[in-house]
C-alpha atoms as a PDB file:
ATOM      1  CA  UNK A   1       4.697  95.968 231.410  1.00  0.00           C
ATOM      2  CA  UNK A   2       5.634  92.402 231.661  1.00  0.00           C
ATOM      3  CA  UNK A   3       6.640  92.267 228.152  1.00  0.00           C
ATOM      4  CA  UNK A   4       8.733  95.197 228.873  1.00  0.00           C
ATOM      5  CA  UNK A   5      10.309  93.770 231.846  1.00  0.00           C
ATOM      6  CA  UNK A   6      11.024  90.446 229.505  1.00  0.00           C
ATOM      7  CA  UNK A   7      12.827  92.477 227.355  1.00  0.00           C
ATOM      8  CA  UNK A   8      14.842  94.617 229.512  1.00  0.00           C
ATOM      9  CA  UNK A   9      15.948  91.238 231.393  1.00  0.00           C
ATOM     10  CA  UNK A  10      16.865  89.673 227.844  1.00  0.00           C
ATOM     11  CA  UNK A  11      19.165  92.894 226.986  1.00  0.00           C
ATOM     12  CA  UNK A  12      22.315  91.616 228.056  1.00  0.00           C
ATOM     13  CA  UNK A  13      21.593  87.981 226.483  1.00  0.00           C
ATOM     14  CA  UNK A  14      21.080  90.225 223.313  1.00  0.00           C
ATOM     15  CA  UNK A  15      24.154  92.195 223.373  1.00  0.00           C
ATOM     16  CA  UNK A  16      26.334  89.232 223.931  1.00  0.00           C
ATOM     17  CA  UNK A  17      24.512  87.895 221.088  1.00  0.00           C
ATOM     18  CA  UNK A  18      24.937  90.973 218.706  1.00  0.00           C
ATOM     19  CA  UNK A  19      28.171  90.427 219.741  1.00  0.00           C
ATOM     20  CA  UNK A  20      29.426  87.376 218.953  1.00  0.00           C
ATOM     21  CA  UNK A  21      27.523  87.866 215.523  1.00  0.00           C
ATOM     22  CA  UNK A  22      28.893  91.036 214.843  1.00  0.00           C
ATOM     23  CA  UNK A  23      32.453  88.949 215.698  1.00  0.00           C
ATOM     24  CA  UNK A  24      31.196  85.891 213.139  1.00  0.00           C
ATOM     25  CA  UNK A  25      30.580  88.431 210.267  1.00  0.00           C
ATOM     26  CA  UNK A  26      34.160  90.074 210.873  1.00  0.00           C
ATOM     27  CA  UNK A  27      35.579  86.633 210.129  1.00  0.00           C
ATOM     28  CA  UNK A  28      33.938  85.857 206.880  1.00  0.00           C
ATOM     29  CA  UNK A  29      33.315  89.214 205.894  1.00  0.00           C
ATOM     30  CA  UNK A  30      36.213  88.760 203.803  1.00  0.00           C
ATOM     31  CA  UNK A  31      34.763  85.240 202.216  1.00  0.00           C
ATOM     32  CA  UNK A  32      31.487  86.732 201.613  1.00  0.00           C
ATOM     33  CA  UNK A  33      32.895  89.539 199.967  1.00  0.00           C
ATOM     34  CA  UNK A  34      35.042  87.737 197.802  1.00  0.00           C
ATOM     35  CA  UNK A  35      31.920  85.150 197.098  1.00  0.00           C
ATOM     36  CA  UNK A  36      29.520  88.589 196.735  1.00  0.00           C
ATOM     37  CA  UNK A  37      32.209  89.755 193.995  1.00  0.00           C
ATOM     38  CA  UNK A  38      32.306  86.736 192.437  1.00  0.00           C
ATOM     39  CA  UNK A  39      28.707  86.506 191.960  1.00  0.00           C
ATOM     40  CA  UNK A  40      28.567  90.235 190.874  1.00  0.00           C
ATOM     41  CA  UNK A  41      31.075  89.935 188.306  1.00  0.00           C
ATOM     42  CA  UNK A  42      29.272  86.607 187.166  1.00  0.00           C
ATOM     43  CA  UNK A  43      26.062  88.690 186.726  1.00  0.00           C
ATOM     44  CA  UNK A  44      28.134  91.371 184.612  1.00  0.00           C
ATOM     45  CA  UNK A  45      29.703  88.677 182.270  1.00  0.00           C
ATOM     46  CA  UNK A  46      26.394  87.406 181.739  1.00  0.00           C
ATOM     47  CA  UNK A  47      24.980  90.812 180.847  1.00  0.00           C
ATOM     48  CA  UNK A  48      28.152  92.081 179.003  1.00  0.00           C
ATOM     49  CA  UNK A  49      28.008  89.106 177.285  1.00  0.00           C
ATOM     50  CA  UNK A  50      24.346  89.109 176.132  1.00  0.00           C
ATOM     51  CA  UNK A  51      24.540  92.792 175.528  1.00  0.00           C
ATOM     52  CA  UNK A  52      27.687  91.706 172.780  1.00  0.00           C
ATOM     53  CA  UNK A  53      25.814  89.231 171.428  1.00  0.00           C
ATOM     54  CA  UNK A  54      22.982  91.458 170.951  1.00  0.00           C
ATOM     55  CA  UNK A  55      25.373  94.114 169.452  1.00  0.00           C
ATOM     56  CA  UNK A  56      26.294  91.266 167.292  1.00  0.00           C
ATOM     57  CA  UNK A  57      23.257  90.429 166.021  1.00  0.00           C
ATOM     58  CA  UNK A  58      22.603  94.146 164.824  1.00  0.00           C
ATOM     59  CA  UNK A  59      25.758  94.551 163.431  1.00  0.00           C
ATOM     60  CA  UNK A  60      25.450  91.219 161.533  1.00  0.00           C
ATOM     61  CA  UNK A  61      21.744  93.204 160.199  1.00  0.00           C
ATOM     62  CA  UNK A  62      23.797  96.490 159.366  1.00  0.00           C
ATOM     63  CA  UNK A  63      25.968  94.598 157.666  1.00  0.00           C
ATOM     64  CA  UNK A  64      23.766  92.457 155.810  1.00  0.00           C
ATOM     65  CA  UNK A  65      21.976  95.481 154.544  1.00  0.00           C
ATOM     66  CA  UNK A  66      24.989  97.506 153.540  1.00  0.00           C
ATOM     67  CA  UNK A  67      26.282  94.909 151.594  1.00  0.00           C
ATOM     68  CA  UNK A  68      23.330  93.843 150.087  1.00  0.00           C
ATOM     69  CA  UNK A  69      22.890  97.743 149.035  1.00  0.00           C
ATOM     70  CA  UNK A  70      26.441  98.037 147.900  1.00  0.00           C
ATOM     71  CA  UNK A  71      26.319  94.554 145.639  1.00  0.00           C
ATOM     72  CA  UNK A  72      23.257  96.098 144.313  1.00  0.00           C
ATOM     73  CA  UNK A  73      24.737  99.096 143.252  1.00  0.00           C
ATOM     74  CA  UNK A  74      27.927  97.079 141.854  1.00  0.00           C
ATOM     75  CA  UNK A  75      25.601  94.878 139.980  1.00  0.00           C
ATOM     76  CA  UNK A  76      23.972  98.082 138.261  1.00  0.00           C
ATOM     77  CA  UNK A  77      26.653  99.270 137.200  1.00  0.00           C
ATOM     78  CA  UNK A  78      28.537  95.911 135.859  1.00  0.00           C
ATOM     79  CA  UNK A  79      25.145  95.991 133.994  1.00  0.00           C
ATOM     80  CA  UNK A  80      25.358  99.717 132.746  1.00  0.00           C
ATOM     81  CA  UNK A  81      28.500  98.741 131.469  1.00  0.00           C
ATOM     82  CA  UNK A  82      27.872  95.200 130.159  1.00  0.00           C
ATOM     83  CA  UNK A  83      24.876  97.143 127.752  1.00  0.00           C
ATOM     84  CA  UNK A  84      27.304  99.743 126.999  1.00  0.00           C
ATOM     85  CA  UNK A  85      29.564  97.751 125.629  1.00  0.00           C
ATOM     86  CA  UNK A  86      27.273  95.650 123.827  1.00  0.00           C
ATOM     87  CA  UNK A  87      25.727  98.325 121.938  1.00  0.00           C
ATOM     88  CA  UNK A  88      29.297  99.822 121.170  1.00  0.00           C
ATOM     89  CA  UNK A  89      30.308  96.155 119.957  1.00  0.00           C
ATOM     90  CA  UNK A  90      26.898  96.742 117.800  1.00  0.00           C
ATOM     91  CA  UNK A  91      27.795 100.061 116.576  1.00  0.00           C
ATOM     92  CA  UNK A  92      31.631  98.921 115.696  1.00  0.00           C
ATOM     93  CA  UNK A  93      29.744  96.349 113.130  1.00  0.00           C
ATOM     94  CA  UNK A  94      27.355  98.125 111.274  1.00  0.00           C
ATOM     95  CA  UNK A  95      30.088 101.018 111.322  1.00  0.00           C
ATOM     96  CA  UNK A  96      32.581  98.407 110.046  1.00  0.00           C
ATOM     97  CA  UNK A  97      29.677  96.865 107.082  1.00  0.00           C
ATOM     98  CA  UNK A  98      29.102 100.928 106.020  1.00  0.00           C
ATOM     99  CA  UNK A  99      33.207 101.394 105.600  1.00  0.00           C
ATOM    100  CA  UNK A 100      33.321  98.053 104.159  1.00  0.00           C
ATOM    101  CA  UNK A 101      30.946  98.857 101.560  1.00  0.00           C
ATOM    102  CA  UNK A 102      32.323 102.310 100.964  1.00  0.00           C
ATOM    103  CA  UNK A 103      35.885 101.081 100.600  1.00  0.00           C
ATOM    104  CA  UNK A 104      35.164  98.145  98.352  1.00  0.00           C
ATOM    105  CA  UNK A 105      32.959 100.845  95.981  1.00  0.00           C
ATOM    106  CA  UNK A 106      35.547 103.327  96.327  1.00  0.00           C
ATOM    107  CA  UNK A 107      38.679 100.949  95.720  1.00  0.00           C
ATOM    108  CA  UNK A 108      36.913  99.111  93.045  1.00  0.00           C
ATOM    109  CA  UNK A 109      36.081 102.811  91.123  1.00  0.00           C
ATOM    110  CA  UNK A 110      38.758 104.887  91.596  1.00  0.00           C
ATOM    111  CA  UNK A 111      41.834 102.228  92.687  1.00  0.00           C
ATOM    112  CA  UNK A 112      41.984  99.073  91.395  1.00  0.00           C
ATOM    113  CA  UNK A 113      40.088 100.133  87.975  1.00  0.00           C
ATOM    114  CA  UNK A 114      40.335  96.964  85.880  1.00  0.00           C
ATOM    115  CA  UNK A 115      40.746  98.629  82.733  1.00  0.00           C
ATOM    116  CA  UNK A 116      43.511 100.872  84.282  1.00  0.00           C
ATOM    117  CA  UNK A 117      44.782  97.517  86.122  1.00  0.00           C
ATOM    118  CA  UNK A 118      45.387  96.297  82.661  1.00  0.00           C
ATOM    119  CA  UNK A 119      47.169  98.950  80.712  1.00  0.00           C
ATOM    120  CA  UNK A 120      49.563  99.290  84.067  1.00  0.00           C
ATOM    121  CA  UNK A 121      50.062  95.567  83.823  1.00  0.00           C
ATOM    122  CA  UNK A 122      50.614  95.519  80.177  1.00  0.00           C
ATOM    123  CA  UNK A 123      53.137  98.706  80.605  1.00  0.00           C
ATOM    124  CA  UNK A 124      55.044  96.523  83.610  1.00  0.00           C
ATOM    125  CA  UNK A 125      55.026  93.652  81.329  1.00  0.00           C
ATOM    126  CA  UNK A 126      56.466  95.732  78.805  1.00  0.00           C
ATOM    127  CA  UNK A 127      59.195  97.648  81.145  1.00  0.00           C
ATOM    128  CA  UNK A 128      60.209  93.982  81.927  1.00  0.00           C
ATOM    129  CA  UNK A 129      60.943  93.186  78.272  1.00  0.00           C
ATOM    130  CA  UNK A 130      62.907  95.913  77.929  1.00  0.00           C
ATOM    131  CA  UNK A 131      65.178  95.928  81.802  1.00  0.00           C
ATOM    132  CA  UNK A 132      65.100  91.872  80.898  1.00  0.00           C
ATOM    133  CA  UNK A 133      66.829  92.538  77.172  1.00  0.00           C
ATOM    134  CA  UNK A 134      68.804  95.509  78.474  1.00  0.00           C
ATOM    135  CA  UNK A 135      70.162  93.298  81.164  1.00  0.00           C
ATOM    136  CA  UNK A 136      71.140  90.540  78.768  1.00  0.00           C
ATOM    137  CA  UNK A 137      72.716  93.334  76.189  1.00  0.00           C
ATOM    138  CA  UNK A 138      74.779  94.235  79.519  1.00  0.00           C
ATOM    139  CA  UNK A 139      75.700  90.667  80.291  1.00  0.00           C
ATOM    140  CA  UNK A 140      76.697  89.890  76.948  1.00  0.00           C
ATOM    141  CA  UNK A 141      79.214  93.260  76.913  1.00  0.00           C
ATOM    142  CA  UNK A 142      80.276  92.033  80.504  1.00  0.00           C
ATOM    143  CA  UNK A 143      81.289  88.551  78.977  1.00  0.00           C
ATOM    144  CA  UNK A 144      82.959  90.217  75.910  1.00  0.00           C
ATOM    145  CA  UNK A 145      85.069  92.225  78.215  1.00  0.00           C
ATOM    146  CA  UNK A 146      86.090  89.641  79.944  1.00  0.00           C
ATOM    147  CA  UNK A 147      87.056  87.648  77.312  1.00  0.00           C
ATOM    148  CA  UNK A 148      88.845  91.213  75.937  1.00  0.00           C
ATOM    149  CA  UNK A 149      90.502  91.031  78.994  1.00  0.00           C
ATOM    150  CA  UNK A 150      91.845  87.700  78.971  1.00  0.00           C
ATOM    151  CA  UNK A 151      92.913  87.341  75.453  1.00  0.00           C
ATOM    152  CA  UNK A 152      94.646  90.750  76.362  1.00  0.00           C
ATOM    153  CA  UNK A 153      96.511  89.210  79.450  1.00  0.00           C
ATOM    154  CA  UNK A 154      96.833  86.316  77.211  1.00  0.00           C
ATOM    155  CA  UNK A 155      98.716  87.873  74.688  1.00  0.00           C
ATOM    156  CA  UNK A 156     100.860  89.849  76.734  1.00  0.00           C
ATOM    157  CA  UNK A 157     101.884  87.122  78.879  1.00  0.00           C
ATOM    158  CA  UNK A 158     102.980  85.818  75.370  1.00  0.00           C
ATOM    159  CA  UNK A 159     104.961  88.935  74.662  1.00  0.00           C
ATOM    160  CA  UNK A 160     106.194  89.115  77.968  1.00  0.00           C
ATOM    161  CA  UNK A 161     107.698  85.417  77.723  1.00  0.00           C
ATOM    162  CA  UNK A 162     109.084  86.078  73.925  1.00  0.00           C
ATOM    163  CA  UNK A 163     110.772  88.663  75.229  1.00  0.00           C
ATOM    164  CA  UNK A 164     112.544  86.496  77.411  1.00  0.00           C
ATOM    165  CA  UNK A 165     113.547  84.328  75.214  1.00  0.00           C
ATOM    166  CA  UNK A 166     114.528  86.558  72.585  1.00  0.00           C
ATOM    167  CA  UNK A 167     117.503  85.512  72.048  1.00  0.00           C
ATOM    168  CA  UNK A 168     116.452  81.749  70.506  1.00  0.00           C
ATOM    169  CA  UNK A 169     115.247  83.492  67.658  1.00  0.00           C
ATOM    170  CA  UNK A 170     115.799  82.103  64.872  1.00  0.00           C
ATOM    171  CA  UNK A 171     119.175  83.514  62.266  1.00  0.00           C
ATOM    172  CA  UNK A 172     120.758  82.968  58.621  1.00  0.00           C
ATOM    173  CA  UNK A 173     122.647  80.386  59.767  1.00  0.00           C
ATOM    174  CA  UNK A 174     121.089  78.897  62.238  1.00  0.00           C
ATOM    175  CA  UNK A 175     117.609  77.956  62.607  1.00  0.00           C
ATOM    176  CA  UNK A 176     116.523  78.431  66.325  1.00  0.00           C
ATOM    177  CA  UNK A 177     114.393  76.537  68.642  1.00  0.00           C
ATOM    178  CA  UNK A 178     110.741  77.227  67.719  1.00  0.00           C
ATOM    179  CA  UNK A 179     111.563  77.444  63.569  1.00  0.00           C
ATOM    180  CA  UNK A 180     112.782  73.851  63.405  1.00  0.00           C
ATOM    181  CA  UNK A 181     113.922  73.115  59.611  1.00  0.00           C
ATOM    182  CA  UNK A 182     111.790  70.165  60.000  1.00  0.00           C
ATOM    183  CA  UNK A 183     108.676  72.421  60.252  1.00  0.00           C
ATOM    184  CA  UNK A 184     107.059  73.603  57.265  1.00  0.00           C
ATOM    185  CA  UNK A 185     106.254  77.260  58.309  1.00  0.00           C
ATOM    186  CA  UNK A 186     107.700  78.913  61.709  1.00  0.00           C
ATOM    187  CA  UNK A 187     105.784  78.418  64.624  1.00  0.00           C
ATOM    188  CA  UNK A 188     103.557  81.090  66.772  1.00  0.00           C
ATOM    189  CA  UNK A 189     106.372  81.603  69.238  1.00  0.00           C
ATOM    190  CA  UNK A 190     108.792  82.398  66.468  1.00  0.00           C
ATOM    191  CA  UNK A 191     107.078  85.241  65.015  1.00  0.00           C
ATOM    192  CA  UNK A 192     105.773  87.051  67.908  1.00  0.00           C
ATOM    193  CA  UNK A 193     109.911  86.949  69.083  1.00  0.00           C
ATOM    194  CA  UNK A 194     110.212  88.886  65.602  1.00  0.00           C
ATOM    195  CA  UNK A 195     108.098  91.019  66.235  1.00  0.00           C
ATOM    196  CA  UNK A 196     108.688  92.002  70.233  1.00  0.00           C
ATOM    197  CA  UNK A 197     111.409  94.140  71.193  1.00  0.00           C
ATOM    198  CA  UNK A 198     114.321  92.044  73.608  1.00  0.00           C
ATOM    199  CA  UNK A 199     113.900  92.362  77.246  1.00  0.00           C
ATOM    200  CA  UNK A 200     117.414  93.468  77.626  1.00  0.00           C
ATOM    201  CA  UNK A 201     116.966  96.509  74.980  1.00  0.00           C
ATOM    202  CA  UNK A 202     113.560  97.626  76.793  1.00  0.00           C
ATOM    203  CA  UNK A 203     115.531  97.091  80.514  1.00  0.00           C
ATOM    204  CA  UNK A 204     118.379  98.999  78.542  1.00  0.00           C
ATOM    205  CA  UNK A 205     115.463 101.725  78.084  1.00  0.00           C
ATOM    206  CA  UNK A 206     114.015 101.166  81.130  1.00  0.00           C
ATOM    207  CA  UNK A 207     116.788 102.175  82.955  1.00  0.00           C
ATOM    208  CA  UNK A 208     117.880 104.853  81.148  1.00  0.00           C
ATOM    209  CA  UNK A 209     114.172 106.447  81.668  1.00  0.00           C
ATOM    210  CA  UNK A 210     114.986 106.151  85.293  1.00  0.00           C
ATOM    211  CA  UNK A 211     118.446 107.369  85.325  1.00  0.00           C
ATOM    212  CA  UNK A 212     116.626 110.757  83.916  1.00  0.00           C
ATOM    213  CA  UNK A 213     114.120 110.827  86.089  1.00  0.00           C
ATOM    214  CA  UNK A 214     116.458 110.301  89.164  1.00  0.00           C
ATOM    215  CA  UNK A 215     118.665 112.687  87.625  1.00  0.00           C
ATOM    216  CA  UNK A 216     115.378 115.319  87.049  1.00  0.00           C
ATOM    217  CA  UNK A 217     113.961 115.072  90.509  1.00  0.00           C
ATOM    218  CA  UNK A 218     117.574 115.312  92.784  1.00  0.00           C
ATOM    219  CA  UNK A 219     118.297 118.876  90.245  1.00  0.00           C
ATOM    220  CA  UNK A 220     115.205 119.664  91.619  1.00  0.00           C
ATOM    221  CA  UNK A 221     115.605 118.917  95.431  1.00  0.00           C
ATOM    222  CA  UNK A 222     119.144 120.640  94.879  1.00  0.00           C
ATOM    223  CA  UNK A 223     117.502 124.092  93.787  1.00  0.00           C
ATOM    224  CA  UNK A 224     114.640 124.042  95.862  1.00  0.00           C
ATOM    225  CA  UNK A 225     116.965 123.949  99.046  1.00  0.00           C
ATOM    226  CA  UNK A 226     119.575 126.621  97.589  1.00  0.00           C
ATOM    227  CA  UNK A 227     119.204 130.297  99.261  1.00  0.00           C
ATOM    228  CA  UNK A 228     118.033 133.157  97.188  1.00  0.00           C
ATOM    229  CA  UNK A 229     120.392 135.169  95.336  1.00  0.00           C
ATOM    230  CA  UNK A 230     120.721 138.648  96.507  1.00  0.00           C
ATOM    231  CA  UNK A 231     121.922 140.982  93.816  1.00  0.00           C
ATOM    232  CA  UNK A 232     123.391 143.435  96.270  1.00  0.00           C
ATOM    233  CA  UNK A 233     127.054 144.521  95.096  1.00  0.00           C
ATOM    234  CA  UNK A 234     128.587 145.688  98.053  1.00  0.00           C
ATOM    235  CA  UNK A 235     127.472 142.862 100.324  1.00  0.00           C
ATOM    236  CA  UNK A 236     128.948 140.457  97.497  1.00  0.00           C
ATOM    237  CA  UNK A 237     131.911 142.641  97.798  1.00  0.00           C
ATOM    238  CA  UNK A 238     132.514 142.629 101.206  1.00  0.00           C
ATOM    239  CA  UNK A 239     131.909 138.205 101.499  1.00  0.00           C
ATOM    240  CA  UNK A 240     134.839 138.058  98.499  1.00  0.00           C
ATOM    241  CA  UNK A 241     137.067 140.233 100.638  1.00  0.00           C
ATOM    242  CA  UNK A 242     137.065 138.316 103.628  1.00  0.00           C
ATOM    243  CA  UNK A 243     140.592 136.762 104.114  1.00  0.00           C
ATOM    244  CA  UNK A 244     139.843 132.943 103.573  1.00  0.00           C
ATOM    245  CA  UNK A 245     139.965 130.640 106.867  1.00  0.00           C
ATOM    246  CA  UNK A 246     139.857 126.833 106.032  1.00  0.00           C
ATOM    247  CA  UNK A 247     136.373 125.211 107.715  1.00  0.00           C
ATOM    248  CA  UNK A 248     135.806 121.687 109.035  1.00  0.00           C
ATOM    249  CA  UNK A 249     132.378 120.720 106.550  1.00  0.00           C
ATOM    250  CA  UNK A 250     130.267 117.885 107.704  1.00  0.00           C
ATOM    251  CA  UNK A 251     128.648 115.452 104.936  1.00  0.00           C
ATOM    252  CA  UNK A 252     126.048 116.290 103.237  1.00  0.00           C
ATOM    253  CA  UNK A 253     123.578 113.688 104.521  1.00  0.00           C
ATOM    254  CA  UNK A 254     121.349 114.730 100.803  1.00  0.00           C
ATOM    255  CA  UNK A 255     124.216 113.155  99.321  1.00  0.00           C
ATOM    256  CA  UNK A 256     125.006 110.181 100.993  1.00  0.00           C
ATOM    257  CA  UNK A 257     121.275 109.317 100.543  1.00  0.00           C
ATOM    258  CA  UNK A 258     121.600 109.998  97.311  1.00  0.00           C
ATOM    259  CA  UNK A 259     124.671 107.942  96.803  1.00  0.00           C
ATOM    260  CA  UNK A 260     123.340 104.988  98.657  1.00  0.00           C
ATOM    261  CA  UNK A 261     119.772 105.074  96.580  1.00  0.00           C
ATOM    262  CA  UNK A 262     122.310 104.732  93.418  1.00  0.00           C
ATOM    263  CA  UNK A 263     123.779 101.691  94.428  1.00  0.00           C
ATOM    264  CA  UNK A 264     120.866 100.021  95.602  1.00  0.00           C
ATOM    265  CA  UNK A 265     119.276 100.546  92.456  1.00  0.00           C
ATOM    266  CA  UNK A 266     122.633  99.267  90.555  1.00  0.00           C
ATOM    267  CA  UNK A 267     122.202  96.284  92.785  1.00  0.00           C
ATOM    268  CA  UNK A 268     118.895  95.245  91.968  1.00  0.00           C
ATOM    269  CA  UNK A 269     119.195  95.920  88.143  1.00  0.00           C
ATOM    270  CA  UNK A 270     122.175  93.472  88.127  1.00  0.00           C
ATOM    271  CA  UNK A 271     120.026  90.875  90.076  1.00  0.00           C
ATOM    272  CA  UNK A 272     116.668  91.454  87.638  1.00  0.00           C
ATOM    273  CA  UNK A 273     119.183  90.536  84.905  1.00  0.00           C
ATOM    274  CA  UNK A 274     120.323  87.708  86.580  1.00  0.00           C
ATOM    275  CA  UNK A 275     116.982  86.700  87.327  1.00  0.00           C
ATOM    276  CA  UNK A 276     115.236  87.409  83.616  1.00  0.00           C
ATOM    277  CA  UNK A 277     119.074  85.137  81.991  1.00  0.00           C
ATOM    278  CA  UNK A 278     117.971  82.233  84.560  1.00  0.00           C
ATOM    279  CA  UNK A 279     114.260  82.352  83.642  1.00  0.00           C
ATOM    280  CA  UNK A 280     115.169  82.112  80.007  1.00  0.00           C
ATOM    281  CA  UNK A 281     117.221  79.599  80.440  1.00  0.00           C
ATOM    282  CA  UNK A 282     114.766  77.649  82.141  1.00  0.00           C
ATOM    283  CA  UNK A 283     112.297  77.911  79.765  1.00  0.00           C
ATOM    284  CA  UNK A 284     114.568  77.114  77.153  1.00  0.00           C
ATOM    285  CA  UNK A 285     115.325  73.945  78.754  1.00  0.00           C
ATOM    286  CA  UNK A 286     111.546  73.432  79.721  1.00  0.00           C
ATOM    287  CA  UNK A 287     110.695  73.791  75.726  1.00  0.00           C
ATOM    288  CA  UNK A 288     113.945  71.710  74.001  1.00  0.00           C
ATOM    289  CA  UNK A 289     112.289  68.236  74.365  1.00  0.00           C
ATOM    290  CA  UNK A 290     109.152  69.646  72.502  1.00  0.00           C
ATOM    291  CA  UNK A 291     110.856  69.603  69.400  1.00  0.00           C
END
């Protein structure tokens, strides 16, 4: 009973203490909180963090043994391959010794026979001979011809230039310039002038073969542009009795070409002469101080 009346006189003294606790724990309720959190999230880190690092670790194991499994597995099959390969690389040479030996059997039977070798060799040698002499026949013609060909130009360069100077061929009563009465036969130029006909004469010709020629061909363009003659009387009849009515005609432009072709060749024949009497006149005077 004491005890109880102790306590019952203490109850005010205890509320006034709850109290003013109860007021100190309002004001750093918010201090111990934030400390409490602090200490909480703290705790967490550490665990997170040793919960990582044992995540870590195991994944670092897993990893380990994958890799070691898939290396393995790599290296098996480099090594498959590697003993593949060699024993392809050792069936590639004794295949390559077998064709070897079959090709150098077969080649030396059936393609490079010697005594076959020989008779085609002596046969080439032979075909040589004859494409090498053949070739030297043709060469030989070639030069000929040539020669042919320039004693040909030759001579009728010489023919050409006696014709031009024709007319210092020699006479009865006077000597010309190349049969010199000093000379005891006539020269080369003098006979081939003998024998070649003048260059005037064969211009003469010449001209004339033109003239008919000319004359042949404009007959010809003449018909060919004349209208066809209709054999009708009465129409031929009826054009001649039509009273007659003088017409303005224009030039026949046939004509005047014609005409103008004429002169132009009359022009250049008189300057060909001209030029052939002042050729042989300079040749004349080239060869007077050889006599």
């Amino acid at each position: 009973m004491a005890r109880l009346v102790k306590l019952q006189s203490q109850i005010q003294q205890v509320r006034v203490e709850f109290f003013v606790r109860q007021r100190i724990a309002e004001e750093n309720r918010k201090k111990e909180n934030a400390a409490a959190v602090k200490i909480q999230s703290w705790i967490r880190g550490c665990r997170v963090r040793a919960y990582v690092r044992y995540l870590n670790r195991k994944a670092v194991i897993i990893q380990k043994i994958w890799r070691g499994f898939a290396a393995k597995a790599v290296f098996r099959h480099m090594q498959e391959v590697a003993y593949l390969a060699q024993r392809m690389s050792f069936y590639n040479q004794m295949a390559v010794r077998i064709q070897t030996r079959w090709r150098g059997y077969f080649v030396r039977k059936y393609v490079h026979n010697y005594y076959e070798r020989k008779k085609y060799l002596e046969a080439l040698s032979r075909k040589n001979e004859e494409v090498r002499r053949e070739l030297e026949e043709f060469e030989e013609y070639q030069t000929k011809e040539r020669e042919r060909v320039a004693l040909e130009r030759e001579e009728h360069e010489k023919n050409k230039r006696a014709q031009r100077l024709h007319f210092l061929l020699s006479t009865r009563q006077r000597p010309g310039v190349y049969n010199s009465p000093f000379r005891e036969a006539p020269s080369e130029m003098e006979e081939r002038m003998r024998r070649v006909t003048p260059a005037v004469a064969q211009s003469a010709t010449e001209q004339a073969r033109r003239k008919r020629q000319q004359h042949r061909t404009t007959t010809e363009q003449h018909t060919s542009f004349l209208p066809p003659i209709n054999l009708k009387r009465p129409q031929v009849l009826a054009v001649r009795e039509r009273p007659q009515r003088q017409e303005v005609r224009a030039p026949d432009p046939h004509a005047e070409r014609l005409r103008a072709a004429a002169l132009r060749n009359q022009a250049l024949q008189g300057r060909q002469q001209h030029t052939t009497g002042q050729r042989a006149f300079q040749d004349c005077l080239h060869h007077l101080p050889c006599l």
